[in-house]
PDB file of N, CA and C in Angstrom:
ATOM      1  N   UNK A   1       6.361  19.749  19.223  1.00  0.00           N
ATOM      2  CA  UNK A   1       6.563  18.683  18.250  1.00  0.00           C
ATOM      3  C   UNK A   1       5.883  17.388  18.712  1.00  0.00           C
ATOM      4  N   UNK A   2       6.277  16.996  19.836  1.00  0.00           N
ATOM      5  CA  UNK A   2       5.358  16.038  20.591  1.00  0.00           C
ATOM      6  C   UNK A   2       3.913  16.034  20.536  1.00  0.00           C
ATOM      7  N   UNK A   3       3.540  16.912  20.314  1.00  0.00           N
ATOM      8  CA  UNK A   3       2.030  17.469  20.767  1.00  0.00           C
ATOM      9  C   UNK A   3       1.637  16.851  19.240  1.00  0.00           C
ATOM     10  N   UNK A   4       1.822  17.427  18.470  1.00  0.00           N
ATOM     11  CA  UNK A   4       1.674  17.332  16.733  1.00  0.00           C
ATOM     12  C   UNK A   4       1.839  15.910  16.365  1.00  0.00           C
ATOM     13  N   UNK A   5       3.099  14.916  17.054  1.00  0.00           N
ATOM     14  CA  UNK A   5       3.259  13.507  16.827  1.00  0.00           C
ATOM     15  C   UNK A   5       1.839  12.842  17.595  1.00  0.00           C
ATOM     16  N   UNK A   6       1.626  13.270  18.399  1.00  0.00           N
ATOM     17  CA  UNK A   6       0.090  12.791  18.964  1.00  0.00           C
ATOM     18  C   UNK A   6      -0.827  12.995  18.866  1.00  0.00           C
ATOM     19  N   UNK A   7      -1.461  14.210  18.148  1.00  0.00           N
ATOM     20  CA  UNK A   7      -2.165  14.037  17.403  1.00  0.00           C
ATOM     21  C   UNK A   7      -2.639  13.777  16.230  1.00  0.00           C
ATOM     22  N   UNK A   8      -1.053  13.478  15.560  1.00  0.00           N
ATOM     23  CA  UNK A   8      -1.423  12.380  14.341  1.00  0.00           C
ATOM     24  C   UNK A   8      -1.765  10.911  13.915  1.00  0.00           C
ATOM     25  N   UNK A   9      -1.037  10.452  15.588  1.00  0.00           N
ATOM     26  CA  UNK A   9      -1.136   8.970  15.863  1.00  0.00           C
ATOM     27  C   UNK A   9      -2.956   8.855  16.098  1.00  0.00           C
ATOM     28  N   UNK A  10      -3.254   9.781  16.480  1.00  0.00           N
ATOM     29  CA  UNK A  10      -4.811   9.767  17.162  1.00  0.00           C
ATOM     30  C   UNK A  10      -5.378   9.956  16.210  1.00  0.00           C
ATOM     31  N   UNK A  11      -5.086  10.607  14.991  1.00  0.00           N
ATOM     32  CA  UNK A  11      -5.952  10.950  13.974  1.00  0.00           C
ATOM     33  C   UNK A  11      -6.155   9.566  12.918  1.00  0.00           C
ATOM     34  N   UNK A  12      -4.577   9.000  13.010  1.00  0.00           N
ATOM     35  CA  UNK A  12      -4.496   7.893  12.372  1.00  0.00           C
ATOM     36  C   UNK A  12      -5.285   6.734  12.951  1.00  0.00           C
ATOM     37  N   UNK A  13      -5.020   6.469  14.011  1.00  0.00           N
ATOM     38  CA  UNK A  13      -5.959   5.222  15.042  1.00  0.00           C
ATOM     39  C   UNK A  13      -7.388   5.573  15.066  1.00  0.00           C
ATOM     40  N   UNK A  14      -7.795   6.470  14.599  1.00  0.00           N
ATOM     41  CA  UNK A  14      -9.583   7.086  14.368  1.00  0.00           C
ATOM     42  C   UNK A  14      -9.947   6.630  13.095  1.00  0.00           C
ATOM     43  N   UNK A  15      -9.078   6.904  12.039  1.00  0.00           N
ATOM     44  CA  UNK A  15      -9.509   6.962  10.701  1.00  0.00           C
ATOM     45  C   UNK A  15      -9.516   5.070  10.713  1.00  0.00           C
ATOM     46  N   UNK A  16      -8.592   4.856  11.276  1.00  0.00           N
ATOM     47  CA  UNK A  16      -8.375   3.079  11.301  1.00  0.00           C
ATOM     48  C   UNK A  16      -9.688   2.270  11.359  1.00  0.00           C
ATOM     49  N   UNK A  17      -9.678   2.724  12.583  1.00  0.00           N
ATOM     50  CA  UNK A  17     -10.993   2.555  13.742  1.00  0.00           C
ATOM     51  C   UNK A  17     -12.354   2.652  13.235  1.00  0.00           C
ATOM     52  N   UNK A  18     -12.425   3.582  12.341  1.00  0.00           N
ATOM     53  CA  UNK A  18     -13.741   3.997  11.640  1.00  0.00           C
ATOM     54  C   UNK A  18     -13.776   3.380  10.446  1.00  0.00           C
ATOM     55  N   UNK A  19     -12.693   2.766   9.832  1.00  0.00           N
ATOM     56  CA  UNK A  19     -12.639   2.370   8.750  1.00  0.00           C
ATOM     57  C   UNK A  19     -13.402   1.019   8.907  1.00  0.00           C
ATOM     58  N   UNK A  20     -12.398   0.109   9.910  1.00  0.00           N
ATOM     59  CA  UNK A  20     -12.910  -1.045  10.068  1.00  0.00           C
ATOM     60  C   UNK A  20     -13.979  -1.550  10.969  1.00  0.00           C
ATOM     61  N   UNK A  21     -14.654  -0.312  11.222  1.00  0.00           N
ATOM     62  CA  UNK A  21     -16.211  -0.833  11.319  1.00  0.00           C
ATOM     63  C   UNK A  21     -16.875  -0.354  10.544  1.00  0.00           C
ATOM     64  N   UNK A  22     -16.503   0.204   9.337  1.00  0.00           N
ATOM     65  CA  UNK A  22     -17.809   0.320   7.993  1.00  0.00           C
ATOM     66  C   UNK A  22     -18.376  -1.125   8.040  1.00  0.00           C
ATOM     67  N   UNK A  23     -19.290  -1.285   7.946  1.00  0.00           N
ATOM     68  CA  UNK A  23     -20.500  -2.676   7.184  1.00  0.00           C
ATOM     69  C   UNK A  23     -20.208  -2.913   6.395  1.00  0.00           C
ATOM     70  N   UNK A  24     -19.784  -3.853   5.857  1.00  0.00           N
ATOM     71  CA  UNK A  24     -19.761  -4.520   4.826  1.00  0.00           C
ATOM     72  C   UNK A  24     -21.398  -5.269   3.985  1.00  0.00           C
ATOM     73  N   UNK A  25     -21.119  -4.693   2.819  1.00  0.00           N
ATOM     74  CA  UNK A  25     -22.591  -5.533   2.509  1.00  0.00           C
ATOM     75  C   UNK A  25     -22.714  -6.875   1.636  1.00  0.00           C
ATOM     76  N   UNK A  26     -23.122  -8.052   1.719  1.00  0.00           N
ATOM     77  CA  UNK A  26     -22.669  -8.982   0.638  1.00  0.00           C
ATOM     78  C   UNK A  26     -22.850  -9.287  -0.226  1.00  0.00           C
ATOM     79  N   UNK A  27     -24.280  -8.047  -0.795  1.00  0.00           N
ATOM     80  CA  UNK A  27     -24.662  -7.896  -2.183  1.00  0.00           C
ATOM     81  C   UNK A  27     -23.451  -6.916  -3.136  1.00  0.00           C
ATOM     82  N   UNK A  28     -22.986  -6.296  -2.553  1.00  0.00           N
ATOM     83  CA  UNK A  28     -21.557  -5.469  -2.715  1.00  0.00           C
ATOM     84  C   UNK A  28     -20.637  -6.072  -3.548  1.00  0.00           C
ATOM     85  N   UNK A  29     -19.983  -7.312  -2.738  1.00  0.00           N
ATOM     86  CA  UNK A  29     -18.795  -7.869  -2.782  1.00  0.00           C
ATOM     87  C   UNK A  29     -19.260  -9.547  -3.252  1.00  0.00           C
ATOM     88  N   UNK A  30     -20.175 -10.055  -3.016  1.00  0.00           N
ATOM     89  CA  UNK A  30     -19.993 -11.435  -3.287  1.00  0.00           C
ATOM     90  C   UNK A  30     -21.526 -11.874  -4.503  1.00  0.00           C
ATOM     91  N   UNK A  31     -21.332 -13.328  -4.880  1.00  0.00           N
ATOM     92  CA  UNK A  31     -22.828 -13.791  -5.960  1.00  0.00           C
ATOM     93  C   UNK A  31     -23.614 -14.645  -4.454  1.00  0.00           C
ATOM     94  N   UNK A  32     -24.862 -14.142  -4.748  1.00  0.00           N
ATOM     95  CA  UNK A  32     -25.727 -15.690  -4.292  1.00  0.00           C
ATOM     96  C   UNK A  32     -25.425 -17.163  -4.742  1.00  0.00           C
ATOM     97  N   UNK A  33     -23.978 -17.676  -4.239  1.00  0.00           N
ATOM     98  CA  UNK A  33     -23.355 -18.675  -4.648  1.00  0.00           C
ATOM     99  C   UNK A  33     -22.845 -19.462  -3.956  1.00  0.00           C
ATOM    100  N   UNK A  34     -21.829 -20.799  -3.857  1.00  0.00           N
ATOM    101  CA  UNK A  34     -20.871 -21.006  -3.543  1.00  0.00           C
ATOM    102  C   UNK A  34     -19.981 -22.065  -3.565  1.00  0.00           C
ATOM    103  N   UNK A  35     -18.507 -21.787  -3.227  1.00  0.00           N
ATOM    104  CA  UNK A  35     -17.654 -22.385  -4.046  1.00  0.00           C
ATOM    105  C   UNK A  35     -17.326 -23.068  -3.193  1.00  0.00           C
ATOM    106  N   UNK A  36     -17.489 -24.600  -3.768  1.00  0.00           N
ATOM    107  CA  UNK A  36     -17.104 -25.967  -2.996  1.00  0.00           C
ATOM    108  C   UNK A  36     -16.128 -26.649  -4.357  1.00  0.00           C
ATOM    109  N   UNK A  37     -14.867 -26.440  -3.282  1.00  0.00           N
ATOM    110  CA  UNK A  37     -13.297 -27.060  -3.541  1.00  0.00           C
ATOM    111  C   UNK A  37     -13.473 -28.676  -2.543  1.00  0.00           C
ATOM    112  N   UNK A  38     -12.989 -29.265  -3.876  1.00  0.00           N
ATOM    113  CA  UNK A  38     -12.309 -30.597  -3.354  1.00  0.00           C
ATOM    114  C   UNK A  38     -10.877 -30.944  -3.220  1.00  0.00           C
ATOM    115  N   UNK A  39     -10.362 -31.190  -1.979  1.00  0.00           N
ATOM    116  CA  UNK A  39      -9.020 -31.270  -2.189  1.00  0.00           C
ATOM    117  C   UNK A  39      -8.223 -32.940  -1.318  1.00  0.00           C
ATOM    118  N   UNK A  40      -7.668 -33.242  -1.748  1.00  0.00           N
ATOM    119  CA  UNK A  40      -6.497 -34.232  -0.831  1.00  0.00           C
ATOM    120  C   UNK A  40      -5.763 -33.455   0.093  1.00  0.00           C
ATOM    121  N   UNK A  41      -5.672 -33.821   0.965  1.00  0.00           N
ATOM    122  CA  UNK A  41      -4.792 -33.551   2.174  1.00  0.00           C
ATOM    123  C   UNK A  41      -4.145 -35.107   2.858  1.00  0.00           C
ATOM    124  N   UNK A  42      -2.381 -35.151   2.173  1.00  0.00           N
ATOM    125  CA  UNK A  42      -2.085 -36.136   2.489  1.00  0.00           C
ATOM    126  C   UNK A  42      -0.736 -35.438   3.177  1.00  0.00           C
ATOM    127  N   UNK A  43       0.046 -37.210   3.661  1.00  0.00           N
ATOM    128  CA  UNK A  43       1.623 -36.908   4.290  1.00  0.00           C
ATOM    129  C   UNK A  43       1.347 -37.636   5.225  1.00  0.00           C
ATOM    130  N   UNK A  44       2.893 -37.856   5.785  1.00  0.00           N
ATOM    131  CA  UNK A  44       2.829 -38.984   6.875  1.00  0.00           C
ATOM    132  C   UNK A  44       4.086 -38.190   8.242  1.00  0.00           C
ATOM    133  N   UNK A  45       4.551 -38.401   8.617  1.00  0.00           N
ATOM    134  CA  UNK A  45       4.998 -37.536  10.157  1.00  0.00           C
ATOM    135  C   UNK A  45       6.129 -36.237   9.454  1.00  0.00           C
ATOM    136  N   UNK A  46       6.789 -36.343   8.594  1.00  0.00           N
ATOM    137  CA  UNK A  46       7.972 -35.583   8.125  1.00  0.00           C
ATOM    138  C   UNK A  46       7.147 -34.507   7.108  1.00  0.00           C
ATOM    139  N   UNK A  47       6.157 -34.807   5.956  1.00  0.00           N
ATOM    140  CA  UNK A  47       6.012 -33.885   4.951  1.00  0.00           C
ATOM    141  C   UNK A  47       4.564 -34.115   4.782  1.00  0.00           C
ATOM    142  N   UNK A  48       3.875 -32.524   4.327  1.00  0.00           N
ATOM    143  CA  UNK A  48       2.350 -32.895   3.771  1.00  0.00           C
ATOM    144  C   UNK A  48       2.400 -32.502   2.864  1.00  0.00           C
ATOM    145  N   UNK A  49       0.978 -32.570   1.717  1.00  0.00           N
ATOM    146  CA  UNK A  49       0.870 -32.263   0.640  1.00  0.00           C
ATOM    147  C   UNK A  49      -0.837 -32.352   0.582  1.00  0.00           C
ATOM    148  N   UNK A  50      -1.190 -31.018  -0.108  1.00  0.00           N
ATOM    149  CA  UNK A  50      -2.589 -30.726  -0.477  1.00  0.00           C
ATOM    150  C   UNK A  50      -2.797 -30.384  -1.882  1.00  0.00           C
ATOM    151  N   UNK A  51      -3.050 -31.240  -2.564  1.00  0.00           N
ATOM    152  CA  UNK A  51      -3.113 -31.357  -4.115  1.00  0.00           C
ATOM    153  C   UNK A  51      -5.282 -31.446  -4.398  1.00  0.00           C
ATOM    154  N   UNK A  52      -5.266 -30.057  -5.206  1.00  0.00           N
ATOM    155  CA  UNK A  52      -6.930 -29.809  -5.533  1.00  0.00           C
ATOM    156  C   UNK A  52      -7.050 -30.692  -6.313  1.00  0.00           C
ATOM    157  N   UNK A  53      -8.078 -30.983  -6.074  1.00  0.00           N
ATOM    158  CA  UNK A  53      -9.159 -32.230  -7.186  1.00  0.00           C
ATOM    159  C   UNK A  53      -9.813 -31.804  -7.752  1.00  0.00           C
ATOM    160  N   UNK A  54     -11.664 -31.449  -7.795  1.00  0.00           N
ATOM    161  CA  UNK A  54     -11.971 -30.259  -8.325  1.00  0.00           C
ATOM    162  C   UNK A  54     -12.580 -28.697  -7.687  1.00  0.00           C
ATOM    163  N   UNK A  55     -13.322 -28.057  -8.256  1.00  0.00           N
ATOM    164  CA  UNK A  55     -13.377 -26.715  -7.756  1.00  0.00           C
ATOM    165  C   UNK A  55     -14.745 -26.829  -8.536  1.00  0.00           C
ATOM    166  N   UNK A  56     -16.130 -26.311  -7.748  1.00  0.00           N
ATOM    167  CA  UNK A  56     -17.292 -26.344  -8.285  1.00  0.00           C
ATOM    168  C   UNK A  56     -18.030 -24.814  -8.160  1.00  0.00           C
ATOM    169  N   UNK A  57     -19.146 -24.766  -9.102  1.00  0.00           N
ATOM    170  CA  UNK A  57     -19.907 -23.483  -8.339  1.00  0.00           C
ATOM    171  C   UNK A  57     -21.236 -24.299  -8.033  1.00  0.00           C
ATOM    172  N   UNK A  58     -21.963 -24.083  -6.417  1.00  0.00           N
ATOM    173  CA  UNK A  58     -23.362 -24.645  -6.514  1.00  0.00           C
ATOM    174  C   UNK A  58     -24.098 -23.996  -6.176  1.00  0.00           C
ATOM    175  N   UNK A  59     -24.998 -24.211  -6.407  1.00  0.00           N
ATOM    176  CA  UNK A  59     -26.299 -23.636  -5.537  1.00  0.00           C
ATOM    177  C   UNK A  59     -25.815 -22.016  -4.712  1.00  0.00           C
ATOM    178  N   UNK A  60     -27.033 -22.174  -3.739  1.00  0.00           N
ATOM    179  CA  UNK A  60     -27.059 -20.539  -3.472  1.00  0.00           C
ATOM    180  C   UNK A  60     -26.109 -20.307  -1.998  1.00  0.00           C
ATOM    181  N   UNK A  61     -25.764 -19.282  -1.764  1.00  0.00           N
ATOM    182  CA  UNK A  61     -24.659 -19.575  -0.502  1.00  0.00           C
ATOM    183  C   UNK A  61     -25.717 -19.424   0.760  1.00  0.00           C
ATOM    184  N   UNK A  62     -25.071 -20.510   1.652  1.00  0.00           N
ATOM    185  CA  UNK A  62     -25.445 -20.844   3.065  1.00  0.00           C
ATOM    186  C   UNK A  62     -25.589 -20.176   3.968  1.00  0.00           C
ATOM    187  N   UNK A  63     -24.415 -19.733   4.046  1.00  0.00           N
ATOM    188  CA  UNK A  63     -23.765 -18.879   4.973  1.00  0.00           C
ATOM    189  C   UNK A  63     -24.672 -17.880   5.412  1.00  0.00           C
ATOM    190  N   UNK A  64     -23.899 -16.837   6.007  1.00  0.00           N
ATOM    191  CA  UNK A  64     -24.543 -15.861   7.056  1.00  0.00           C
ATOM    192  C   UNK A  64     -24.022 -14.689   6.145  1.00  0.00           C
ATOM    193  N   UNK A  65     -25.306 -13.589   5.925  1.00  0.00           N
ATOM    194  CA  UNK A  65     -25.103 -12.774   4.672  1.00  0.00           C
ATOM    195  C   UNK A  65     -24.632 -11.036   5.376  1.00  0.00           C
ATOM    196  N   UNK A  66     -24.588 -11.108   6.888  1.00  0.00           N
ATOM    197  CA  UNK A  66     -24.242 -10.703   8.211  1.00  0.00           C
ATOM    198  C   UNK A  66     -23.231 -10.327   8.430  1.00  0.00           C
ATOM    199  N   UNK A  67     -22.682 -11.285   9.162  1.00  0.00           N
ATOM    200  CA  UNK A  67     -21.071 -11.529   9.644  1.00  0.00           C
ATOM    201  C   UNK A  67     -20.256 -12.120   8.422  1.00  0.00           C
ATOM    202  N   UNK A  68     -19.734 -10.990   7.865  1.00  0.00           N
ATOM    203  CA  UNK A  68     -19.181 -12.117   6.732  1.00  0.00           C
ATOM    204  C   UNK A  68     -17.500 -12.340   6.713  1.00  0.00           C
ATOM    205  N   UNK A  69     -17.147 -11.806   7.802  1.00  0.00           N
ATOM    206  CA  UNK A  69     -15.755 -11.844   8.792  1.00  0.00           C
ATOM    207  C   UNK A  69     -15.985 -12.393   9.441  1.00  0.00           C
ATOM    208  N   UNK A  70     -14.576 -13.813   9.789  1.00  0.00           N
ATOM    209  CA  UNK A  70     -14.361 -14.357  10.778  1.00  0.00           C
ATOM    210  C   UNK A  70     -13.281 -13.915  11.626  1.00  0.00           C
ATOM    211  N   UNK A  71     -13.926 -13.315  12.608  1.00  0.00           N
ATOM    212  CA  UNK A  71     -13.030 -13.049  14.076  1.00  0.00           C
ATOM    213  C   UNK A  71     -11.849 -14.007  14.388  1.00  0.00           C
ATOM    214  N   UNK A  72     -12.243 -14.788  14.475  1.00  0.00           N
ATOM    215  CA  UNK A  72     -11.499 -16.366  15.707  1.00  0.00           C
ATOM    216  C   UNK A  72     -10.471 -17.137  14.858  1.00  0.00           C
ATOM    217  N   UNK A  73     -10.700 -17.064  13.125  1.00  0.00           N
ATOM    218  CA  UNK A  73      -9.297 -17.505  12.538  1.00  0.00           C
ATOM    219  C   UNK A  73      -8.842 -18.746  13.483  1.00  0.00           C
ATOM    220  N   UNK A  74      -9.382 -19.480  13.689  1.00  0.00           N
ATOM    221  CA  UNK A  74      -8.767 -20.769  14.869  1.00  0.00           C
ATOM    222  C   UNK A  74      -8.318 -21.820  13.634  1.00  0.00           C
ATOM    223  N   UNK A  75      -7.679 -22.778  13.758  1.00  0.00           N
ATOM    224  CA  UNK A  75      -7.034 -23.656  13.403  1.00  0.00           C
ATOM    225  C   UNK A  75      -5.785 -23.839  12.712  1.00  0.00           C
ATOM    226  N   UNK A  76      -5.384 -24.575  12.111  1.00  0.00           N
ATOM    227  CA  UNK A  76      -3.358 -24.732  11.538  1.00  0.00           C
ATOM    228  C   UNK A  76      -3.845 -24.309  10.318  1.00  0.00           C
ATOM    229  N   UNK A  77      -4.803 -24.523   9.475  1.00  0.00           N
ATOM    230  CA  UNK A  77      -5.158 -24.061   7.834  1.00  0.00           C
ATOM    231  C   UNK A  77      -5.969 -22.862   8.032  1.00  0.00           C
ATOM    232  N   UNK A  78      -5.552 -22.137   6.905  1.00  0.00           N
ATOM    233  CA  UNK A  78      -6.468 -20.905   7.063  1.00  0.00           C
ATOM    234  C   UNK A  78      -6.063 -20.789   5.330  1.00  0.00           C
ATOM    235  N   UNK A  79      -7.257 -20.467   4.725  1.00  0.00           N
ATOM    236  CA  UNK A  79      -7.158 -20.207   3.203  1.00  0.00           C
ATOM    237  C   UNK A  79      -7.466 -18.455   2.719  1.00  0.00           C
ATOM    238  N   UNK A  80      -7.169 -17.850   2.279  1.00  0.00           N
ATOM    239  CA  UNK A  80      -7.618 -16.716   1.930  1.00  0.00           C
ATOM    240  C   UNK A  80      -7.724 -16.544   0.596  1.00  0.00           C
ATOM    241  N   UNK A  81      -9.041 -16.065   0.141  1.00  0.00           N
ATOM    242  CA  UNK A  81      -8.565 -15.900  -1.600  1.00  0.00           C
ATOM    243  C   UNK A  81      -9.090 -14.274  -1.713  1.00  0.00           C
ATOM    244  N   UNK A  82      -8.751 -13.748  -2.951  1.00  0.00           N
ATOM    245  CA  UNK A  82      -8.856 -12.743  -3.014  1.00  0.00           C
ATOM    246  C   UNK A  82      -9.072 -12.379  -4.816  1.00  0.00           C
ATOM    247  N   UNK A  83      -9.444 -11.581  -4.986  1.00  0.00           N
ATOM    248  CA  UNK A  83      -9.647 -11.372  -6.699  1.00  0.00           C
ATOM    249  C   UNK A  83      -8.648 -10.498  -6.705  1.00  0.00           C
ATOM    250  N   UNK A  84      -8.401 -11.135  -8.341  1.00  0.00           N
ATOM    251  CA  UNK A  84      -6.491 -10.410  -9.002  1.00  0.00           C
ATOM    252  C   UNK A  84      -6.934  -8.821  -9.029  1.00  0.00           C
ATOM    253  N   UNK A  85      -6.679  -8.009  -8.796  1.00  0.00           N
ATOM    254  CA  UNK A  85      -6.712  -6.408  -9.077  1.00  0.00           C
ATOM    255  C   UNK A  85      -6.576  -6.149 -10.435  1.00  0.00           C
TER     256      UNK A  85
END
């Protein structure tokens, strides 16, 4: 039984593993675009508040058409958006 629980964990941690190094491509998933949000970021020691101003589409995107995951996630804000299903 043991034997069978371990090699499902292994089968599972492979399929994982292989999954998340498929390539991503960014003609796939994204436009030659990009979206520049304006926002307030206010508050004073007790409460904040980030109220959007506007939301634009410009020009062609900058970015790196490559790496289109960020590893390092560093700082207190982190935004994620995602399209409704």
């Amino acid at each position: 039984m043991t034997r069978y629980c371990c090699l499902a964990i292994a089968l599972a941690l492979f399929t994982w593993t292989a999954a998340a190094q498929t390539p991503v491509r960014f003609e796939e998933h994204f436009i030659d675009s990009t979206l520049r949000i304006d926002y307030y970021h206010i508050g004073n020691s007790s409460e904040e508040f980030i109220t959007l101003d506007h939301v634009y589409r410009q020009g062609t995107w900058a970015g790196s058409t490559v790496n289109l995951l960020d590893p390092f996630m560093n700082g207190r804000y982190a935004v994620r958006v995602f399209d409704a299903p």
